[in-house]
N, C-alpha and C. Protein backbone atom coordinates (compact mmCIF):
# COMPACT_ATOMS: atom_id res chain seq x y z
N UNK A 1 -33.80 -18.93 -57.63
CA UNK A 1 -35.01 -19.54 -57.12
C UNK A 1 -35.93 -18.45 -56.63
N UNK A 2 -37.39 -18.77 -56.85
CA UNK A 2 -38.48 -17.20 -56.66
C UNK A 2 -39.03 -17.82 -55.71
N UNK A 3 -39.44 -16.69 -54.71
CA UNK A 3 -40.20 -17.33 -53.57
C UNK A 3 -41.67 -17.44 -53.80
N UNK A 4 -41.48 -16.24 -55.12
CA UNK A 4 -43.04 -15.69 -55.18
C UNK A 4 -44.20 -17.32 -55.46
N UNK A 5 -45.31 -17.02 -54.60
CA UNK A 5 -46.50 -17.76 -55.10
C UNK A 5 -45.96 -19.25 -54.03
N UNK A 6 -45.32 -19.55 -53.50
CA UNK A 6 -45.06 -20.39 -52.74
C UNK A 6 -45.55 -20.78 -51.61
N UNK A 7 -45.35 -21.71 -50.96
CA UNK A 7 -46.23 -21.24 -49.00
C UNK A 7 -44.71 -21.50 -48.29
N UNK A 8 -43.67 -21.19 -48.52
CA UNK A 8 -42.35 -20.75 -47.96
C UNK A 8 -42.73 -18.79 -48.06
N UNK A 9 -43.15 -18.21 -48.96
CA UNK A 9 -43.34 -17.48 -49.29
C UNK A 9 -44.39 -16.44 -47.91
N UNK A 10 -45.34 -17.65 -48.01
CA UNK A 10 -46.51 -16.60 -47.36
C UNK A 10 -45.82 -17.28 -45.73
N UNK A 11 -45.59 -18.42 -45.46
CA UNK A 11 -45.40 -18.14 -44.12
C UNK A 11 -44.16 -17.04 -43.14
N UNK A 12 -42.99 -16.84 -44.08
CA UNK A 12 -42.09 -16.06 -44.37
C UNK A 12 -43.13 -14.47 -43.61
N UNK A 13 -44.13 -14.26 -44.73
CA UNK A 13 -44.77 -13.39 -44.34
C UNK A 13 -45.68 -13.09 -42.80
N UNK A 14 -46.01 -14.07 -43.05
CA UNK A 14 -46.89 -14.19 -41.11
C UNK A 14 -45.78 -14.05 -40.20
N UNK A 15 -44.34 -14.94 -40.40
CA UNK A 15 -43.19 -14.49 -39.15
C UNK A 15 -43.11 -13.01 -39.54
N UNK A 16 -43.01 -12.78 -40.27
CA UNK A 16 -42.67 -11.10 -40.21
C UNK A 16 -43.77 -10.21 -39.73
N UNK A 17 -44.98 -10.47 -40.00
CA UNK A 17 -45.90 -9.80 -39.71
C UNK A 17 -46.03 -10.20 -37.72
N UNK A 18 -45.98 -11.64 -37.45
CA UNK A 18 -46.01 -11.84 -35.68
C UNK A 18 -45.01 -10.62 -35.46
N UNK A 19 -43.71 -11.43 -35.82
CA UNK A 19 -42.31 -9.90 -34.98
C UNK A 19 -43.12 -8.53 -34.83
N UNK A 20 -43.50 -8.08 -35.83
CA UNK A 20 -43.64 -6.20 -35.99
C UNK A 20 -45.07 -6.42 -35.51
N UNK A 21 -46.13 -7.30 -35.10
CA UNK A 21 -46.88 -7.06 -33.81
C UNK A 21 -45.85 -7.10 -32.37
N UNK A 22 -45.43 -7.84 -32.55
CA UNK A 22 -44.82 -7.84 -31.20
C UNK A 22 -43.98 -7.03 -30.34
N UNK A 23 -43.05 -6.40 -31.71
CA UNK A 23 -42.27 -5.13 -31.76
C UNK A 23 -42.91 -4.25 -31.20
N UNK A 24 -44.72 -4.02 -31.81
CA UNK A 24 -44.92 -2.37 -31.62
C UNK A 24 -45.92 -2.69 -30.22
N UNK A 25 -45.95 -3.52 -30.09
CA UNK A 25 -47.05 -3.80 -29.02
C UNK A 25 -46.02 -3.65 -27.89
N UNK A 26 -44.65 -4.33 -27.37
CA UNK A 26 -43.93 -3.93 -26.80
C UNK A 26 -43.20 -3.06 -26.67
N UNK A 27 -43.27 -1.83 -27.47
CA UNK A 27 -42.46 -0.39 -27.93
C UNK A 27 -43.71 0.58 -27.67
N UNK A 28 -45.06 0.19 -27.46
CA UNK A 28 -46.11 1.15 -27.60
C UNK A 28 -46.95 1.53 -26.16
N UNK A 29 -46.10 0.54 -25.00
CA UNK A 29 -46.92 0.95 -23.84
C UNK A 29 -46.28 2.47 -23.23
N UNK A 30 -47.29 3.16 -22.94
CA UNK A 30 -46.69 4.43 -22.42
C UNK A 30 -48.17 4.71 -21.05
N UNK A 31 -47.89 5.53 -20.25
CA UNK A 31 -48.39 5.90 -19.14
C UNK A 31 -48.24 7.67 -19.31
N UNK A 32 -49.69 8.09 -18.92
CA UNK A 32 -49.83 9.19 -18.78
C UNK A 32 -50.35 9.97 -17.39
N UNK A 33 -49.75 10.36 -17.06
CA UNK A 33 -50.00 11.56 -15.78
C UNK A 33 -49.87 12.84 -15.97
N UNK A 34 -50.86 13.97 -14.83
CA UNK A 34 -51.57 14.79 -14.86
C UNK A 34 -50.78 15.13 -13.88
N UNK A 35 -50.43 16.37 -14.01
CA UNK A 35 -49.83 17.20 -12.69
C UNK A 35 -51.25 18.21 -12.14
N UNK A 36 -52.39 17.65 -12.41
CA UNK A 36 -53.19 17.90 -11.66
C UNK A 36 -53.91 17.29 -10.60
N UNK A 37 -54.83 17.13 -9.61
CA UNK A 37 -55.25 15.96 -8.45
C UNK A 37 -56.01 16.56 -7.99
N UNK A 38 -57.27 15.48 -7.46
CA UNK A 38 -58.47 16.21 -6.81
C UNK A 38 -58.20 15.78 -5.28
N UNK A 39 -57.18 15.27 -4.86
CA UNK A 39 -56.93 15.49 -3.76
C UNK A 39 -55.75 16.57 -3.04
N UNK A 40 -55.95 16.81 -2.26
CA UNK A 40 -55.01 18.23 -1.56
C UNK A 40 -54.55 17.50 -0.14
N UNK A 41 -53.00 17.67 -0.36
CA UNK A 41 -51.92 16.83 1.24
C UNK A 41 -52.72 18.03 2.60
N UNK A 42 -53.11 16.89 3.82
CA UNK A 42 -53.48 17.33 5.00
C UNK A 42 -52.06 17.67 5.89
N UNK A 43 -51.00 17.37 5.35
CA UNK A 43 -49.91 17.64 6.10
C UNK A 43 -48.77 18.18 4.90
N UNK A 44 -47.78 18.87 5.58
CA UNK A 44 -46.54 19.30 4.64
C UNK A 44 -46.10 18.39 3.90
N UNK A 45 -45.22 18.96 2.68
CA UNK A 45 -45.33 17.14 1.32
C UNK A 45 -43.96 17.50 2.28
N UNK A 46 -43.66 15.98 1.60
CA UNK A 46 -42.46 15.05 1.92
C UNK A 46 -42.06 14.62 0.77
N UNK A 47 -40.42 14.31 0.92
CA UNK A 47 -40.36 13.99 -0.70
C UNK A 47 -40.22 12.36 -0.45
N UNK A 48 -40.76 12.24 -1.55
CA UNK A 48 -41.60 10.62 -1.55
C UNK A 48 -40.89 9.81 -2.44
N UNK A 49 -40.37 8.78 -2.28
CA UNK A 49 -39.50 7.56 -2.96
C UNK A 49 -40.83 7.04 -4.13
N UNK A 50 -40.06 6.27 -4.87
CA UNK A 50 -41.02 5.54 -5.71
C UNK A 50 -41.87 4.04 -5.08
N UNK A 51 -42.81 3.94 -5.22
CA UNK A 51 -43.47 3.43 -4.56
C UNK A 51 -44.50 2.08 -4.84
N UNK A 52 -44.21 1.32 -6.32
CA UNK A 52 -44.91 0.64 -6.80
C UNK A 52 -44.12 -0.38 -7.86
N UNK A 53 -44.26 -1.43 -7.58
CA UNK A 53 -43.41 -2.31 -8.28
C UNK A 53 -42.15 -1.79 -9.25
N UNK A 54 -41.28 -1.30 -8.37
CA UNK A 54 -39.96 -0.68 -9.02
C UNK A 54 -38.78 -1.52 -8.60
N UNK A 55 -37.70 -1.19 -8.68
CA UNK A 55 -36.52 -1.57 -8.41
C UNK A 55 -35.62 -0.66 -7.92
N UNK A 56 -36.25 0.75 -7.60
CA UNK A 56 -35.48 2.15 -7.01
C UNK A 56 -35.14 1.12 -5.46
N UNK A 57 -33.75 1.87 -4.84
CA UNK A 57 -33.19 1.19 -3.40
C UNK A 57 -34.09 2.08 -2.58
N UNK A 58 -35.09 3.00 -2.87
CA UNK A 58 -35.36 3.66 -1.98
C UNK A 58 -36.79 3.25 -1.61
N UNK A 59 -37.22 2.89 -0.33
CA UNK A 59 -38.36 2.57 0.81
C UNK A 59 -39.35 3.58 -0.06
N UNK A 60 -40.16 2.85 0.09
CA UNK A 60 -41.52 3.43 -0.40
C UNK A 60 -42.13 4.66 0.63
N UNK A 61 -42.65 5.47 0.64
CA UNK A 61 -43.31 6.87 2.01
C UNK A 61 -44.74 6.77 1.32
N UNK A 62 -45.54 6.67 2.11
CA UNK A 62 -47.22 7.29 1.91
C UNK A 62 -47.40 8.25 2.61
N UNK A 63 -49.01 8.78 2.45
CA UNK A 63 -49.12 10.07 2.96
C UNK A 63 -50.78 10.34 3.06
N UNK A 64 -51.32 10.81 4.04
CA UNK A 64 -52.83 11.01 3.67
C UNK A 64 -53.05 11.85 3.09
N UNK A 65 -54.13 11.80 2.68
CA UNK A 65 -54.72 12.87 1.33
C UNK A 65 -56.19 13.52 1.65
N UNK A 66 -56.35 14.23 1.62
CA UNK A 66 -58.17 14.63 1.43
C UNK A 66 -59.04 14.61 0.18
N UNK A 67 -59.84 13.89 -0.13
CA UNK A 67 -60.22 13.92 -1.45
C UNK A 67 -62.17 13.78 -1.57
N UNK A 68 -62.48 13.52 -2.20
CA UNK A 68 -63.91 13.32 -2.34
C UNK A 68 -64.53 12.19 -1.25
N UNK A 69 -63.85 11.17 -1.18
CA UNK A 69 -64.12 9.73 -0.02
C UNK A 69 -63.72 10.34 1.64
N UNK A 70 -63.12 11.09 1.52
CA UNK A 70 -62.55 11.43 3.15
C UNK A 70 -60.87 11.58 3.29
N UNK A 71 -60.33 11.25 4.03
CA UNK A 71 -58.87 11.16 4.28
C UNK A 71 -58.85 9.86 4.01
N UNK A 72 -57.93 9.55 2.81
CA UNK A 72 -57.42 8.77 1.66
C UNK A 72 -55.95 8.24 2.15
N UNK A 73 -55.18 7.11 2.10
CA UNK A 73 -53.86 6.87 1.76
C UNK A 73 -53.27 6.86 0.56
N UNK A 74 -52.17 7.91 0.23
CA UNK A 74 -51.80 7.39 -1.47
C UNK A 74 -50.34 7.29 -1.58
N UNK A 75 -49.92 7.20 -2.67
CA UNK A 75 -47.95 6.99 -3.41
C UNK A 75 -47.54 7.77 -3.28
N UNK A 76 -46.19 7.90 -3.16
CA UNK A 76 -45.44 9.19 -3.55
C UNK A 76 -46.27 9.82 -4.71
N UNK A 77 -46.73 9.40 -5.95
CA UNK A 77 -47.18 9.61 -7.00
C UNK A 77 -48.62 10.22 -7.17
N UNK A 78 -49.17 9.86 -5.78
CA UNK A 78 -50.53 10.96 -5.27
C UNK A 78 -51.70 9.81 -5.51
N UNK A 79 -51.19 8.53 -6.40
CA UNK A 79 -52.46 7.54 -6.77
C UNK A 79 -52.92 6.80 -5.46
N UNK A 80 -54.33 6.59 -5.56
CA UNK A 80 -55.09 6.27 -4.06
C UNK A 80 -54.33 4.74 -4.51
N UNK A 81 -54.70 4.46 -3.08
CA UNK A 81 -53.95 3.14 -2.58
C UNK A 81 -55.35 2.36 -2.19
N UNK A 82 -55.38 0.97 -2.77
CA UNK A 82 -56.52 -0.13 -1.93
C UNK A 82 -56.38 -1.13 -1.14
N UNK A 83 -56.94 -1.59 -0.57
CA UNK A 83 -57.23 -3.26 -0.32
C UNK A 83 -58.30 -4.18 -1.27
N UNK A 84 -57.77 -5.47 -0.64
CA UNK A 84 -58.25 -6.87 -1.48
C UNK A 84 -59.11 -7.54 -0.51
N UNK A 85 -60.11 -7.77 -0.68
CA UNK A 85 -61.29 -8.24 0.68
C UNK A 85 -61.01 -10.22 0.63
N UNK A 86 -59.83 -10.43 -0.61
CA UNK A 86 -59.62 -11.85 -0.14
C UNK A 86 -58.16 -12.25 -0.02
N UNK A 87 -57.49 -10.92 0.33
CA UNK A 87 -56.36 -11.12 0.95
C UNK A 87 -56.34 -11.49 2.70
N UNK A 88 -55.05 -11.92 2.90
CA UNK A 88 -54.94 -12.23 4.58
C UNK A 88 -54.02 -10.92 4.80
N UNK A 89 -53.51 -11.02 6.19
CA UNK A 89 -52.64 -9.98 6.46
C UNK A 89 -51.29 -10.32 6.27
N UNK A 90 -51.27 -11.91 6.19
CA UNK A 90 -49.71 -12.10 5.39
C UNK A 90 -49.67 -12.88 3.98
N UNK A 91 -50.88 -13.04 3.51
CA UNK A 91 -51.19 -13.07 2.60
C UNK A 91 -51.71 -12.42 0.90
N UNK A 92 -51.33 -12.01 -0.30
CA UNK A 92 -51.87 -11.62 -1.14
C UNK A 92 -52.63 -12.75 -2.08
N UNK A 93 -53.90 -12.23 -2.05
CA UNK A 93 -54.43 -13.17 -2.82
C UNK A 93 -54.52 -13.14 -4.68
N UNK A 94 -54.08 -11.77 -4.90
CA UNK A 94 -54.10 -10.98 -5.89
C UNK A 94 -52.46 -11.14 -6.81
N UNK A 95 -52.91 -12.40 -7.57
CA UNK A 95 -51.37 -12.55 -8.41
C UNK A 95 -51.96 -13.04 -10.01
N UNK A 96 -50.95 -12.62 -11.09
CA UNK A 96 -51.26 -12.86 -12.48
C UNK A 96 -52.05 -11.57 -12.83
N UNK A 97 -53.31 -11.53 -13.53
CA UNK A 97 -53.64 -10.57 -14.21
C UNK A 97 -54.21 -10.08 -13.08
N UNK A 98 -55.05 -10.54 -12.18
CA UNK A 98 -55.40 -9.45 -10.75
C UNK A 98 -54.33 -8.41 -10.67
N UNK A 99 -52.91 -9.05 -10.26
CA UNK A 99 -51.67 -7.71 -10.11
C UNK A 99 -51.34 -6.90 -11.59
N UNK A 100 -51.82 -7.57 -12.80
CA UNK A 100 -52.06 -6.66 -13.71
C UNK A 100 -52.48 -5.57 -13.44
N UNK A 101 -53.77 -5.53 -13.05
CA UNK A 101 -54.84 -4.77 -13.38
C UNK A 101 -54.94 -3.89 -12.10
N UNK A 102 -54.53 -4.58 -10.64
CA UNK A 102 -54.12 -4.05 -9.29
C UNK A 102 -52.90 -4.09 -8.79
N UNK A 103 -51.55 -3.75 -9.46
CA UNK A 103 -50.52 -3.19 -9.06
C UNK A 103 -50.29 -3.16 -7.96
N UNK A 104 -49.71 -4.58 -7.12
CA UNK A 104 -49.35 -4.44 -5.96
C UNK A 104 -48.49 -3.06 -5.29
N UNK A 105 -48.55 -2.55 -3.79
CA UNK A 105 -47.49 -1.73 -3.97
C UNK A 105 -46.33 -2.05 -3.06
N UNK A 106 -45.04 -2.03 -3.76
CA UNK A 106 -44.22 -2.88 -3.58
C UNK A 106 -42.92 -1.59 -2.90
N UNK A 107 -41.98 -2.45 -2.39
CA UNK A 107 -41.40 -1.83 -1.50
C UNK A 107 -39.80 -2.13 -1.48
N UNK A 108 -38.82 -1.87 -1.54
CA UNK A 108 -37.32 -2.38 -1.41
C UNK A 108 -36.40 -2.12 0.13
N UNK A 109 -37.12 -1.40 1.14
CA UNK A 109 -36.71 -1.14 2.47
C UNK A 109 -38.40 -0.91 3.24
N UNK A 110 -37.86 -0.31 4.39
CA UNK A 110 -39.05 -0.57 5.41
C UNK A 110 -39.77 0.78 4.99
N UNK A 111 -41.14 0.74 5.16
CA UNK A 111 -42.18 1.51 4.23
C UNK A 111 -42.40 2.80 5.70
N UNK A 112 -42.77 3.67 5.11
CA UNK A 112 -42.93 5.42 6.12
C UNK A 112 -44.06 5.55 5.51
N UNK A 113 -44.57 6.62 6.64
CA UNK A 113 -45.34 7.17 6.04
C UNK A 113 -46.05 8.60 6.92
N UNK A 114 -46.63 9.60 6.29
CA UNK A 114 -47.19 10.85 7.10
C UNK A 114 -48.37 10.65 7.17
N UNK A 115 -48.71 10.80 8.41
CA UNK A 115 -49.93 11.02 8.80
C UNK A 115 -50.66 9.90 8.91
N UNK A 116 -50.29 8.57 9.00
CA UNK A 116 -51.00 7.77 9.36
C UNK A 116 -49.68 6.46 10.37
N UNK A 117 -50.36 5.50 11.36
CA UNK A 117 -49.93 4.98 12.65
C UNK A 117 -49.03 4.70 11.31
N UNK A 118 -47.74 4.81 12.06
CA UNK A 118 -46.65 3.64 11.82
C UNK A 118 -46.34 2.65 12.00
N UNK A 119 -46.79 2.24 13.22
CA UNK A 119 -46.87 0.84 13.80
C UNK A 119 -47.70 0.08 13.12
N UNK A 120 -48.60 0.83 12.08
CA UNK A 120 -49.77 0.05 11.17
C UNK A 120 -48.94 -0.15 9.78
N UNK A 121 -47.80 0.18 9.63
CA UNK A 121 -46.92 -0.06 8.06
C UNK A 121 -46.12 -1.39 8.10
N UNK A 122 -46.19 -2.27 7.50
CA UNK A 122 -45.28 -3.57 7.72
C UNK A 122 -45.21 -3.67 6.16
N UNK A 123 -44.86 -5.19 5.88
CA UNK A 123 -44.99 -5.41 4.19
C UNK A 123 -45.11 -7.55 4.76
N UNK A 124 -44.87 -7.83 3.70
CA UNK A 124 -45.16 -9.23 3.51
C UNK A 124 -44.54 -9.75 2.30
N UNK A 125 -44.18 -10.86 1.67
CA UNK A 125 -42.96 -11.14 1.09
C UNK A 125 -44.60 -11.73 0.02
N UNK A 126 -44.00 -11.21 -1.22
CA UNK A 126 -45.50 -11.78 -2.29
C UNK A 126 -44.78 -13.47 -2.78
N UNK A 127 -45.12 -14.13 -3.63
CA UNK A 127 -45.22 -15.19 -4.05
C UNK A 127 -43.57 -15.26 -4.90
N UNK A 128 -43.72 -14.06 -5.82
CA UNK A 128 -42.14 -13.54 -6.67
C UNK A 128 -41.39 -13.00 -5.63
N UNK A 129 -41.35 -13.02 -4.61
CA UNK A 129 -40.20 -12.60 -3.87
C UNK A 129 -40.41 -11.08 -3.32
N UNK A 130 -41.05 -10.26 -4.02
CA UNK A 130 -41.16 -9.17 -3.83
C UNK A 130 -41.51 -8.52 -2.44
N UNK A 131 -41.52 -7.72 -1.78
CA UNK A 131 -41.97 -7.09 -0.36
C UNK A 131 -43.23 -6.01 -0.79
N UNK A 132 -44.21 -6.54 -0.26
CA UNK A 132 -45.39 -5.73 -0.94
C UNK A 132 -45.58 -4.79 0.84
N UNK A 133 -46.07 -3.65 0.28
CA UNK A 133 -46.65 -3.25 1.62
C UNK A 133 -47.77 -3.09 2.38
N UNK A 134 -48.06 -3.20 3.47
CA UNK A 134 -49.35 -3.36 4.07
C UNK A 134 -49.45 -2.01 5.55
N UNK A 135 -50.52 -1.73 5.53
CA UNK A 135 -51.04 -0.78 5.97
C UNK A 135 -52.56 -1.21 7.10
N UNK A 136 -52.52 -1.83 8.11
CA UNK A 136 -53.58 -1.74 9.69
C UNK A 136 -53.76 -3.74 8.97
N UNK A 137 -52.63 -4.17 8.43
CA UNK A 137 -52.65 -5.37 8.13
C UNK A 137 -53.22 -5.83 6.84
N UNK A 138 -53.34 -5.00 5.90
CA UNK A 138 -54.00 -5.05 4.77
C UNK A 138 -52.88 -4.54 3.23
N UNK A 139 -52.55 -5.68 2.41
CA UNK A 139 -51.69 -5.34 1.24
C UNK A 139 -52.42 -4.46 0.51
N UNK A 140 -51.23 -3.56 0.27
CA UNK A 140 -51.68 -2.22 -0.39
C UNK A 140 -51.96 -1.89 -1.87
N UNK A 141 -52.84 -1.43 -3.04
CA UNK A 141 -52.54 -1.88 -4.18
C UNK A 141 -52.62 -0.44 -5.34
N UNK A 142 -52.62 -0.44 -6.13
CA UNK A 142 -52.72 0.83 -6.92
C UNK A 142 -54.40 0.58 -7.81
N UNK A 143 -54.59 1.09 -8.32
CA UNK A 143 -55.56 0.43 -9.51
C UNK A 143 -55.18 0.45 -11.22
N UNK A 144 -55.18 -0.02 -12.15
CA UNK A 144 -54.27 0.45 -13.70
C UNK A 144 -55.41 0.95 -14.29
N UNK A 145 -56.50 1.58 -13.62
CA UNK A 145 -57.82 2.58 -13.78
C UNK A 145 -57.87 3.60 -13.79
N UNK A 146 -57.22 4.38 -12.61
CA UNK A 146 -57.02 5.57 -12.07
C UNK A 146 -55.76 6.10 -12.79
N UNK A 147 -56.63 7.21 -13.90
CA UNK A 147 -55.27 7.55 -14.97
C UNK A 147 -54.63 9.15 -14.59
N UNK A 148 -55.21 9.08 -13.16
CA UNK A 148 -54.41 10.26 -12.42
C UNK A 148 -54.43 10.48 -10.92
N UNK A 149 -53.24 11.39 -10.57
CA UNK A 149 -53.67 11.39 -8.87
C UNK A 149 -54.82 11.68 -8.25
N UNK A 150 -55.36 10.60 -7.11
CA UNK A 150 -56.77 11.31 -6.89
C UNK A 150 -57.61 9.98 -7.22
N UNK A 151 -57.51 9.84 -8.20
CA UNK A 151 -58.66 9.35 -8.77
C UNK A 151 -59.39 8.02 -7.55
N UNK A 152 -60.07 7.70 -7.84
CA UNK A 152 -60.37 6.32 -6.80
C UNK A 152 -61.97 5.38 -7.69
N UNK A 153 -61.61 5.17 -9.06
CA UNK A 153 -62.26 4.44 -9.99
C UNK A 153 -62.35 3.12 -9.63
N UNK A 154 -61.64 2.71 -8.66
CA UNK A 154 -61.43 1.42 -8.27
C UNK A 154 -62.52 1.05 -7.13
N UNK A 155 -62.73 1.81 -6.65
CA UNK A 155 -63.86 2.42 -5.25
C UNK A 155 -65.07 1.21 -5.68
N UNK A 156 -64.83 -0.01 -4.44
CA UNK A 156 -65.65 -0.83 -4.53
C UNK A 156 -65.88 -1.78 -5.79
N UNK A 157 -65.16 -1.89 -6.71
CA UNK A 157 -65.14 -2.90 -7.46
C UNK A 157 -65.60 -4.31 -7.17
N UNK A 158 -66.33 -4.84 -8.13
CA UNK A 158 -66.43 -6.14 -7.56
C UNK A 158 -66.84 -6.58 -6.02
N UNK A 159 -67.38 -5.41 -5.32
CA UNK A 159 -67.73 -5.65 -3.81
C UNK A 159 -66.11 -6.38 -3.39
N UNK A 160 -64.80 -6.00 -3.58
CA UNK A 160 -63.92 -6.70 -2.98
C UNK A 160 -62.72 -5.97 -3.21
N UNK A 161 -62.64 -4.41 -3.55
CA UNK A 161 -61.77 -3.64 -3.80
C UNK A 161 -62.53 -2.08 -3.33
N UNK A 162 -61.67 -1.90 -1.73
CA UNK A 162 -62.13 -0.51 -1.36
C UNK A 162 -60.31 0.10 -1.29
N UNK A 163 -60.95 1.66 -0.94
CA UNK A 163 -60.27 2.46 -0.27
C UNK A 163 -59.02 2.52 0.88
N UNK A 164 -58.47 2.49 1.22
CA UNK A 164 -57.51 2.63 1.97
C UNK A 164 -57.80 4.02 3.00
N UNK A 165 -57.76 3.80 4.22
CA UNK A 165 -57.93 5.32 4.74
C UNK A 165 -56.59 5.07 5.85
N UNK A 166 -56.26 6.10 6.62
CA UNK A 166 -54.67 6.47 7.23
C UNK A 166 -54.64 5.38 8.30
N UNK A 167 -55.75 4.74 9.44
CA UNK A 167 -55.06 3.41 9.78
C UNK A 167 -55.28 1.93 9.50
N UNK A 168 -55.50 2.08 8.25
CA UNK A 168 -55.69 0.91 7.34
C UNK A 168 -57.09 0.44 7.70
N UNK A 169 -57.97 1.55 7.74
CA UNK A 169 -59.73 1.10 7.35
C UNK A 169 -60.10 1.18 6.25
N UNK A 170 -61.12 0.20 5.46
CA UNK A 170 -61.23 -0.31 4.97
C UNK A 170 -62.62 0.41 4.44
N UNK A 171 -62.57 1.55 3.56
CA UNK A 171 -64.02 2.76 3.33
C UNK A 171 -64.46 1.92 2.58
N UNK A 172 -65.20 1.04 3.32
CA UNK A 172 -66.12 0.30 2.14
C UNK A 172 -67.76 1.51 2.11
N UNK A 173 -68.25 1.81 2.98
CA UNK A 173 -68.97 2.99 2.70
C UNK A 173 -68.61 4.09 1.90
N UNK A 174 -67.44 4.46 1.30
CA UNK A 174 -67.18 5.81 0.67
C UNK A 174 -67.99 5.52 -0.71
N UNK A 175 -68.33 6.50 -1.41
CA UNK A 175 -68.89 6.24 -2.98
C UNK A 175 -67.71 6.84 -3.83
N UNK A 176 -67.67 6.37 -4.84
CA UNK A 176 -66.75 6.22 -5.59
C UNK A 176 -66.91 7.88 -6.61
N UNK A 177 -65.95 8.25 -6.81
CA UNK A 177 -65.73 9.56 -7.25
C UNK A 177 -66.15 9.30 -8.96
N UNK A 178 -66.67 8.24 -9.61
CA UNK A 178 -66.88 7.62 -10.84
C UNK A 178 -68.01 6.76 -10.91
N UNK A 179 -68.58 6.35 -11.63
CA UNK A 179 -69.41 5.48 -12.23
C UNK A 179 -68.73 3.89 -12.83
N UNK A 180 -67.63 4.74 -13.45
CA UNK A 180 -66.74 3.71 -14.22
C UNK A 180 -66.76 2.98 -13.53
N UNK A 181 -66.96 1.33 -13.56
CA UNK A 181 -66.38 0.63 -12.16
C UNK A 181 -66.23 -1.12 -13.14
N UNK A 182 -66.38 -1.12 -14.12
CA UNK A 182 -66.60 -2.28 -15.32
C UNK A 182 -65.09 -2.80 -15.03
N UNK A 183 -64.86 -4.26 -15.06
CA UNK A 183 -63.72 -4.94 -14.75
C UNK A 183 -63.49 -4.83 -13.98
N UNK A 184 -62.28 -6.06 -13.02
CA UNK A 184 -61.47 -5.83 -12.74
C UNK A 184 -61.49 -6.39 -11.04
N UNK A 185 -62.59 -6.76 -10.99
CA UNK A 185 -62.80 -7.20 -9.42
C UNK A 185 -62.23 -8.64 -9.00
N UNK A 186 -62.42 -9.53 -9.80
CA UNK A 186 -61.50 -10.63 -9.62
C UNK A 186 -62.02 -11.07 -8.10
């Protein structure tokens, strides 16, 4: 029996063709970082746990930074850290493609950090269970913009995505080290 010229034939073909989108689309995400940064640590480094929706047992550490905006909060990973202007303090308002695009930063023990109040580090339990962390009462977030340490592309988005500074103020005055600022404000 020939398949050829059939519509067993061609749909045969579309399942094969969905899979090997799906294959390479899920085999093709990769992340790139720069062991370079336009920000420079105001205090001695610390070695810093992973710090952003992981599953490492180890507590997340932040750290202030100096960069173009002022003294910055960022990751072990050096990426600036934000707030959500329609989050609460035990609240995230930022779930589905918002945490796409703003990478809660998430936590598996109690969160440290240099150079900024400690008494200002807590976390809050997100919607999935997760322990996100918060900083002068404000959930902390990454941006999936900022394609290196430093960067702060996220800087005022949408009038509802600033800066993070060491006791969880809120640089809505800083200007943004970019222009880029298209998407993403939600």
């Amino acid at each position: 029996m020939s398949l050829t010229g059939t519509p067993l034939r061609a749909a045969l073909l579309v399942i094969v063709a969905a899979i090997t989108c799906v294959a390479i689309a899920c085999g093709s995400s990769s992340t790139t970082t720069s062991s370079t940064s336009k920000a420079t640590t105001t205090e001695p480094s610390t070695s810093m746990a992973t710090g952003s929706s992981t599953t490492d047992a180890t507590p997340v550490a932040l750290k202030v930074v100096k960069d173009a905006l002022g003294l910055v909060v960022v990751d072990d990973q050096g990426r600036v850290l934000y707030s959500y202007a329609k989050d609460t303090a035990s609240t995230s308002a930022c779930t589905g493609g918002c945490a796409t695009t703003w990478p809660p930063l998430t936590t598996s023990g109690t969160p440290t950090g240099s150079g900024l109040g400690a008494t200002a580090l807590a976390t809050i339990t997100r919607a999935d269970g997760t322990e996100q962390v918060t900083l002068g009462g404000h959930p902390l977030y990454t941006f999936s913009g900022d394609s290196k340490p430093g960067d702060t592309n996220g800087q005022g988005t949408g009038g509802v995505w600033y800066v993070v500074g060491p006791v969880g103020n809120v640089m809505k005055n800083a200007l943004a080290t970019t222009t880029s600022q298209a998407g993403g404000g939600y």
